[in-house]
C-alpha atoms as a PDB file:
ATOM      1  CA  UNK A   1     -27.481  14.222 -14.504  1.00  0.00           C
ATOM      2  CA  UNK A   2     -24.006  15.354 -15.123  1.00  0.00           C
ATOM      3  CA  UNK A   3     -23.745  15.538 -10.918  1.00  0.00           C
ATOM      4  CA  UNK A   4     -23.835  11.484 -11.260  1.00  0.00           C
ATOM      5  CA  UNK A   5     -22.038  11.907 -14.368  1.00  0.00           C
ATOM      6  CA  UNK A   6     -19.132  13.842 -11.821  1.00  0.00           C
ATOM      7  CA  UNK A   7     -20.102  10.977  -8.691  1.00  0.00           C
ATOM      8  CA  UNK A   8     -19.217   7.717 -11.296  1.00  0.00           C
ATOM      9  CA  UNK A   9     -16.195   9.663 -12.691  1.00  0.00           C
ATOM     10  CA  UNK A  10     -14.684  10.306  -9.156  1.00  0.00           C
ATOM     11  CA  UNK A  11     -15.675   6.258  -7.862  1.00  0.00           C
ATOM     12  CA  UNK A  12     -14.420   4.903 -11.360  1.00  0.00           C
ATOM     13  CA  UNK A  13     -11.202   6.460 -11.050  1.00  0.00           C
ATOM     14  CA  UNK A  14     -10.650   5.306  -7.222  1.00  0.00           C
ATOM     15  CA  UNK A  15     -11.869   1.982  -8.363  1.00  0.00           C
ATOM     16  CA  UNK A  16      -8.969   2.557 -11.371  1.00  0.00           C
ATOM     17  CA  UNK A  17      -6.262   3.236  -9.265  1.00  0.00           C
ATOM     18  CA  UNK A  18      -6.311   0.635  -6.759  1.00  0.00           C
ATOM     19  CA  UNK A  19      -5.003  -1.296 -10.598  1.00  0.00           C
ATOM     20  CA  UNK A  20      -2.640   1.906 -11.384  1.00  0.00           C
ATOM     21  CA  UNK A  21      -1.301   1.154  -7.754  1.00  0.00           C
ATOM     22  CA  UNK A  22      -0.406  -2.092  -8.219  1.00  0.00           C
ATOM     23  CA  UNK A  23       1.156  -1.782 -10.973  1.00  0.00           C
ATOM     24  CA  UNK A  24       3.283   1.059 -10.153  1.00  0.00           C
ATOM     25  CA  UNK A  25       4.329  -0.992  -6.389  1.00  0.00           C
ATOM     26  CA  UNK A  26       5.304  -4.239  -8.551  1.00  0.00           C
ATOM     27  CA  UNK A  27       6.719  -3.062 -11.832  1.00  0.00           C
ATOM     28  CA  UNK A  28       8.144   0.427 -10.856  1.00  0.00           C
ATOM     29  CA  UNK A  29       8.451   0.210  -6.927  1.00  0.00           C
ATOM     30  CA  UNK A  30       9.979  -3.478  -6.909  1.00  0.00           C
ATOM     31  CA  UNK A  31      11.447  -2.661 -10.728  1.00  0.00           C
ATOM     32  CA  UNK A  32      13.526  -0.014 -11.355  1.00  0.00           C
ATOM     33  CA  UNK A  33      12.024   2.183  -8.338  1.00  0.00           C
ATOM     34  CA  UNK A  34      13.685   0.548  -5.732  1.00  0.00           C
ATOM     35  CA  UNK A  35      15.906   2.823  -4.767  1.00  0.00           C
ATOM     36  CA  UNK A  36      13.505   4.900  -3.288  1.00  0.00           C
ATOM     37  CA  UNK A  37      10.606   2.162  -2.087  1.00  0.00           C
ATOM     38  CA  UNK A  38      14.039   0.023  -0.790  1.00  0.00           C
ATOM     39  CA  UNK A  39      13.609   2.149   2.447  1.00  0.00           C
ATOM     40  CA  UNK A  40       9.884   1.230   2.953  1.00  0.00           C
ATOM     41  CA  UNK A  41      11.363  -2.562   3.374  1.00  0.00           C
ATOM     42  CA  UNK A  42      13.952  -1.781   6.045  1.00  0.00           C
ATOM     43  CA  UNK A  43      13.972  -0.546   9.632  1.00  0.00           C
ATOM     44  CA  UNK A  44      15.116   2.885   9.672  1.00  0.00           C
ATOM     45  CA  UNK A  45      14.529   6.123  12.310  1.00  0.00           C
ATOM     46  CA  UNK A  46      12.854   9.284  11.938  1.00  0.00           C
ATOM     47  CA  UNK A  47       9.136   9.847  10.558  1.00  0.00           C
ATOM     48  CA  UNK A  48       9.993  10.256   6.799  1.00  0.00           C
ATOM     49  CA  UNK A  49      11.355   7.729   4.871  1.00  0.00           C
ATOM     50  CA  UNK A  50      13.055   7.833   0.980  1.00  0.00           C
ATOM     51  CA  UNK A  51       9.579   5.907  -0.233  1.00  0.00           C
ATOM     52  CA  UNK A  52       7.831   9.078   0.565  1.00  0.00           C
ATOM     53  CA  UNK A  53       8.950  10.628  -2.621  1.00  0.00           C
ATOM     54  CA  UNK A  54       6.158   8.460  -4.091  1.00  0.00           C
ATOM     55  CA  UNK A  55       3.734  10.107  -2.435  1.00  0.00           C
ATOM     56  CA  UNK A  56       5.114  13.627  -3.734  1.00  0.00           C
ATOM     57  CA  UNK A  57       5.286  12.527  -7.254  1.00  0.00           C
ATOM     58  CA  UNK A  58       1.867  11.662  -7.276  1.00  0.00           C
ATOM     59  CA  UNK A  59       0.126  14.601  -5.226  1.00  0.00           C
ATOM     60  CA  UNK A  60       1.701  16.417  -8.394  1.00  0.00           C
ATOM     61  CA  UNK A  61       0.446  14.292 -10.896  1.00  0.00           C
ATOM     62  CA  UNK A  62      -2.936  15.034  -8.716  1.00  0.00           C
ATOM     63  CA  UNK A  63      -2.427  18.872  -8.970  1.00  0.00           C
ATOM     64  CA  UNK A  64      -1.197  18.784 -12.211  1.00  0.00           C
ATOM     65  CA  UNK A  65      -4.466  16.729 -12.802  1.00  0.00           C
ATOM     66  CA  UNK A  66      -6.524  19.522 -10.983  1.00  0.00           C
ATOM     67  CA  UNK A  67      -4.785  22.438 -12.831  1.00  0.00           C
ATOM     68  CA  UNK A  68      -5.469  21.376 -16.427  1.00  0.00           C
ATOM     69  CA  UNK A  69      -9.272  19.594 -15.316  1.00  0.00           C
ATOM     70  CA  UNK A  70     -10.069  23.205 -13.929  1.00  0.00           C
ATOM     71  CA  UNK A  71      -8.469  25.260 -16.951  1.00  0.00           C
ATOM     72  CA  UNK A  72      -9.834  22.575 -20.089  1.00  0.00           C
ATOM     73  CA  UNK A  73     -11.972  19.909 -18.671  1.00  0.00           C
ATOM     74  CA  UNK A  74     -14.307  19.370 -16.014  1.00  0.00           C
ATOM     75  CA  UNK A  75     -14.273  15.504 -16.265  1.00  0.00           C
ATOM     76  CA  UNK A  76     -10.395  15.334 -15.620  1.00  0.00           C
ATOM     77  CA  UNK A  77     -10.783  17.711 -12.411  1.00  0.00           C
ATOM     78  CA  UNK A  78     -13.086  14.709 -11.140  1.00  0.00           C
ATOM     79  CA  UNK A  79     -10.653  12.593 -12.146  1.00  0.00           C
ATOM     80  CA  UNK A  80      -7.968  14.344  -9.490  1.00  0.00           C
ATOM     81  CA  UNK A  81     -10.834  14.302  -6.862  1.00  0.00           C
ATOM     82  CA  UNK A  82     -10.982  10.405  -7.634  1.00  0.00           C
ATOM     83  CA  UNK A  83      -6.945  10.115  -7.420  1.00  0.00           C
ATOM     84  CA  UNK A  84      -6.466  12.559  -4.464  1.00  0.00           C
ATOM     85  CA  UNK A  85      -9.264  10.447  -2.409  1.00  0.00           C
ATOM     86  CA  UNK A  86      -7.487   7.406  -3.425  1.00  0.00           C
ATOM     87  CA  UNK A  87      -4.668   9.006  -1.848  1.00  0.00           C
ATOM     88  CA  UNK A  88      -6.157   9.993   1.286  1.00  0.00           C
ATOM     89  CA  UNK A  89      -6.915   6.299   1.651  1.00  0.00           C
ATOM     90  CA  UNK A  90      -3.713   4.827   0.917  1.00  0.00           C
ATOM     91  CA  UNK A  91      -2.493   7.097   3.403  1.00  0.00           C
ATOM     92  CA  UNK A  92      -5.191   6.216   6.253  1.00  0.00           C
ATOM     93  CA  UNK A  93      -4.941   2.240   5.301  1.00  0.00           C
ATOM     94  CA  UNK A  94      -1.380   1.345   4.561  1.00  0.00           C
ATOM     95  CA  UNK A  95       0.738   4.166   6.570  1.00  0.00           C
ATOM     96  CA  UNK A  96      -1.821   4.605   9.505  1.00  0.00           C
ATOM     97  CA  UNK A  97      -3.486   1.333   9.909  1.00  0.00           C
ATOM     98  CA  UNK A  98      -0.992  -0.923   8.040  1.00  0.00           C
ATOM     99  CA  UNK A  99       2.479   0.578   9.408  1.00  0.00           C
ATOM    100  CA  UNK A 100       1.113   2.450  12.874  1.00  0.00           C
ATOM    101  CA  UNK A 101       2.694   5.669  11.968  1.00  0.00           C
ATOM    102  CA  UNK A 102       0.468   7.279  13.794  1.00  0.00           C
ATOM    103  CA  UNK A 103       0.382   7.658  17.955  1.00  0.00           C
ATOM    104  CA  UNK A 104      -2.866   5.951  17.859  1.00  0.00           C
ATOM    105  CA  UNK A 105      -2.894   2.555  17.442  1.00  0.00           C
ATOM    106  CA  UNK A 106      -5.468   0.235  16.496  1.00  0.00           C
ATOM    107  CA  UNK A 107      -5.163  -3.466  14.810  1.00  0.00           C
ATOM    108  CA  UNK A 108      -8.023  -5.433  13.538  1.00  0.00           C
ATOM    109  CA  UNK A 109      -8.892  -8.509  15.181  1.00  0.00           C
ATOM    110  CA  UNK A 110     -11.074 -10.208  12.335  1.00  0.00           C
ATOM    111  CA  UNK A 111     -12.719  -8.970   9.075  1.00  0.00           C
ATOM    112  CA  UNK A 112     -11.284  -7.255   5.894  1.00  0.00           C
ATOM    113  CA  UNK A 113      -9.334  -4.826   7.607  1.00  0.00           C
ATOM    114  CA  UNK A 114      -7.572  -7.685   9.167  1.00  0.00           C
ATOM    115  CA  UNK A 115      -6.766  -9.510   5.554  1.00  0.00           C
ATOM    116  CA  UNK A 116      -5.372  -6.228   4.691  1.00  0.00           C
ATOM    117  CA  UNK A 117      -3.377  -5.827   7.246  1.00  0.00           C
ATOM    118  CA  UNK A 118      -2.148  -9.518   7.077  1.00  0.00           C
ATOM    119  CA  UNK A 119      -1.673  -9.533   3.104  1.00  0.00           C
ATOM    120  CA  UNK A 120       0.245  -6.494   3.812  1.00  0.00           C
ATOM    121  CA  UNK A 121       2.482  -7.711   6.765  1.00  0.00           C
ATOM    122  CA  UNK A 122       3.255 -11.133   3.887  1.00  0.00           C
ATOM    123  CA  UNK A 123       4.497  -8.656   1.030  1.00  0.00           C
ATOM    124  CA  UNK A 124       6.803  -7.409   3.850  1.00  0.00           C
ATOM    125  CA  UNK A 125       8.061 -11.113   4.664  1.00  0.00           C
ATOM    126  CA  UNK A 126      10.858 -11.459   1.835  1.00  0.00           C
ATOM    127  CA  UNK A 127      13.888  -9.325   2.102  1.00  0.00           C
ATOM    128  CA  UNK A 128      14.617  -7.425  -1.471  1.00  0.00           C
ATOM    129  CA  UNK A 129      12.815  -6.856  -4.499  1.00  0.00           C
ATOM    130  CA  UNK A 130      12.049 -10.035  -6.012  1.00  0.00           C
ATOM    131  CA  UNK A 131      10.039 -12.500  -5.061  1.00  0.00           C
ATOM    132  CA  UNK A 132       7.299 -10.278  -3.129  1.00  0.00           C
ATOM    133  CA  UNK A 133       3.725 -10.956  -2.915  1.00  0.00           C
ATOM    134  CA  UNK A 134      -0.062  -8.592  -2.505  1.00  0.00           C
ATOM    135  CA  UNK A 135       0.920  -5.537  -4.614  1.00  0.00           C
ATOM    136  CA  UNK A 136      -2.433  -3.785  -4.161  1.00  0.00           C
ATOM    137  CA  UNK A 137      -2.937  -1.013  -1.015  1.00  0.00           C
ATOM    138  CA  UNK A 138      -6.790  -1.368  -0.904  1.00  0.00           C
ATOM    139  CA  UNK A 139      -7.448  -5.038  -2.164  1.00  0.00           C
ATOM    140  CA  UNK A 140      -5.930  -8.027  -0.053  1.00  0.00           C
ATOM    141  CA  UNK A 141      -6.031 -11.551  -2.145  1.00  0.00           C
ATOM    142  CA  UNK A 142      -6.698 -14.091   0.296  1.00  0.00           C
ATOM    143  CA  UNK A 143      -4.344 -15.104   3.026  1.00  0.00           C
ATOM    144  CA  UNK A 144      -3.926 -18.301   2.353  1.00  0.00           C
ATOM    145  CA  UNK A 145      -3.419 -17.589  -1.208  1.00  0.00           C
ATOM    146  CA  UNK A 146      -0.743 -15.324  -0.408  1.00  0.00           C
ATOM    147  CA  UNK A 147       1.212 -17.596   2.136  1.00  0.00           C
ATOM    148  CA  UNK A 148       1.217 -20.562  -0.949  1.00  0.00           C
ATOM    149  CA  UNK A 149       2.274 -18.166  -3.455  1.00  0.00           C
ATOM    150  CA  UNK A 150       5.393 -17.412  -1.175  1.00  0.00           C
ATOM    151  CA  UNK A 151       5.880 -21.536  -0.546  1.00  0.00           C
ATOM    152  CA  UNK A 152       6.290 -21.779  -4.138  1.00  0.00           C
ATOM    153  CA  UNK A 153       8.195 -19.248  -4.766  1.00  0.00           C
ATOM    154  CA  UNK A 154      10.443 -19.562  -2.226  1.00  0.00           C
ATOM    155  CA  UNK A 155      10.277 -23.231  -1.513  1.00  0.00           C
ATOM    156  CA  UNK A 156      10.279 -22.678   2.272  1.00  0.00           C
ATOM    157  CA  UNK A 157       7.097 -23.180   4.924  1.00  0.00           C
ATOM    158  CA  UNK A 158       6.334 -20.458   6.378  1.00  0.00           C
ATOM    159  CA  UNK A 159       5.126 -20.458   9.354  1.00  0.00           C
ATOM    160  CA  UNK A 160       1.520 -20.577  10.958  1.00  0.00           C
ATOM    161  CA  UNK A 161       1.253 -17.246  12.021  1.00  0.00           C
ATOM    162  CA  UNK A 162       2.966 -15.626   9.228  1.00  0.00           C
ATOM    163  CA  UNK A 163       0.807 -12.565   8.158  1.00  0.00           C
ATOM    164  CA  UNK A 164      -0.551 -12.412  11.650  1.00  0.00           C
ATOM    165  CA  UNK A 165       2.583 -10.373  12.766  1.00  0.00           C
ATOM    166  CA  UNK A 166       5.304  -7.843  11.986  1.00  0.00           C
ATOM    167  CA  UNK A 167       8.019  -9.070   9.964  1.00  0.00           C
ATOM    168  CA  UNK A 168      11.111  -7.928  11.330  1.00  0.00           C
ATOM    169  CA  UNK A 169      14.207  -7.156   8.906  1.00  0.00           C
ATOM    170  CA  UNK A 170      16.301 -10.686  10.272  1.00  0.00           C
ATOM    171  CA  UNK A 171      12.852 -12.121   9.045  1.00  0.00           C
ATOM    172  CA  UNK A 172      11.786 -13.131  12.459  1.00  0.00           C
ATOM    173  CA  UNK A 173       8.291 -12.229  13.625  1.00  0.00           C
ATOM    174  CA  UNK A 174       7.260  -9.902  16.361  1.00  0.00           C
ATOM    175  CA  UNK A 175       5.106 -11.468  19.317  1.00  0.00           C
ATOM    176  CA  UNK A 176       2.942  -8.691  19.183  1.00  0.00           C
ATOM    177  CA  UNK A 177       0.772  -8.345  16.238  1.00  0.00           C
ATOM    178  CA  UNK A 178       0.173  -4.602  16.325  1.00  0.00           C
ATOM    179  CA  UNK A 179       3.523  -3.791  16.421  1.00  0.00           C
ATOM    180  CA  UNK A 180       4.747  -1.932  13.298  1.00  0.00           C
ATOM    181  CA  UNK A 181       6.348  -3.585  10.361  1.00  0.00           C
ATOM    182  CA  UNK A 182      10.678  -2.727  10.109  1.00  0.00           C
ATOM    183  CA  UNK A 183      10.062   0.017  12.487  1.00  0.00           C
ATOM    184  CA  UNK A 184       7.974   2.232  11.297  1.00  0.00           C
ATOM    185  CA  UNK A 185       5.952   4.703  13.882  1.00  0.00           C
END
């Protein structure tokens, strides 16, 4: 019993943090965050960028996590399994699959991974903080949600394929789909 007890703490709390992830990317990220995740949104060279200090702060939160779960409580050491997996998934989905900064390179042609991608590829399409849309790293709202959000709150069409490839930073869109968003790779 308390092995599924350990299995439904570890899913809950990836489940949970998809929600603690979107909050963080729209009210600290695009708040008062953006002086780190402000390199994420522009073309820059080199492997590393400022927004990885994100994913340092939280692998401590996860070790902190780990430290006191181990030392006091067994459920919150399946909580850091459940926010260190999360991790390893944000990593694989947004900077591999998302961004190509890997030297493989695949794109989805059709299915979720696609909408992800997509959803992903729109948040990218306004320059600055404000005015952004998808928040999430594992859940994509619907495209065509997404691209009427931006009409209204921009007031500008957006074009057909918009989501369908890179956004570059003069806002123009790249002819080739898998190429990586503002440079990254």
């Amino acid at each position: 019993m308390q092995v599924l007890l350990n299995i439904l703490i570890v899913v809950g709390t990836v489940v949970v943090m998809e929600g603690v992830a979107y909050a963080s990317h729209r009210w600290i990220m695009h708040g008062w965050g953006w002086g780190w995740h402000q390199s994420h949104h522009e073309e820059h060279d080199g492997i590393f960028e400022q927004n990885d200090l994100y994913a340092v702060v939280f692998a401590g939160v996860a070790i902190l996590l780990f430290a006191v779960g181990a030392a006091h409580s067994p459920s919150l050491f399946y909580v850091a399994v459940g926010v260190t997996i999360y991790g390893a998934l944000y990593f694989v989905v947004h900077d591999g699959l998302v961004h190509q900064r890997w030297p493989f390179r695949r794109v989805p042609k059709s299915g979720y991974l696609k909408r992800l991608v997509q959803a992903h590829r729109l948040h990218h399409a306004i320059e600055g903080k404000d005015g952004a849309v998808s928040f999430g790293f594992l859940y994509a709202p619907p495209v065509d949600e997404l691209r009427a959000a931006l009409k209204r709150r921009h007031g500008r069409r957006l074009g057909r394929d918009s989501g369908s490839g890179s956004v570059r930073p003069d806002g123009s869109r790249a002819s080739d789909p898998g190429e990586p968003i503002h440079g990254d790779g």
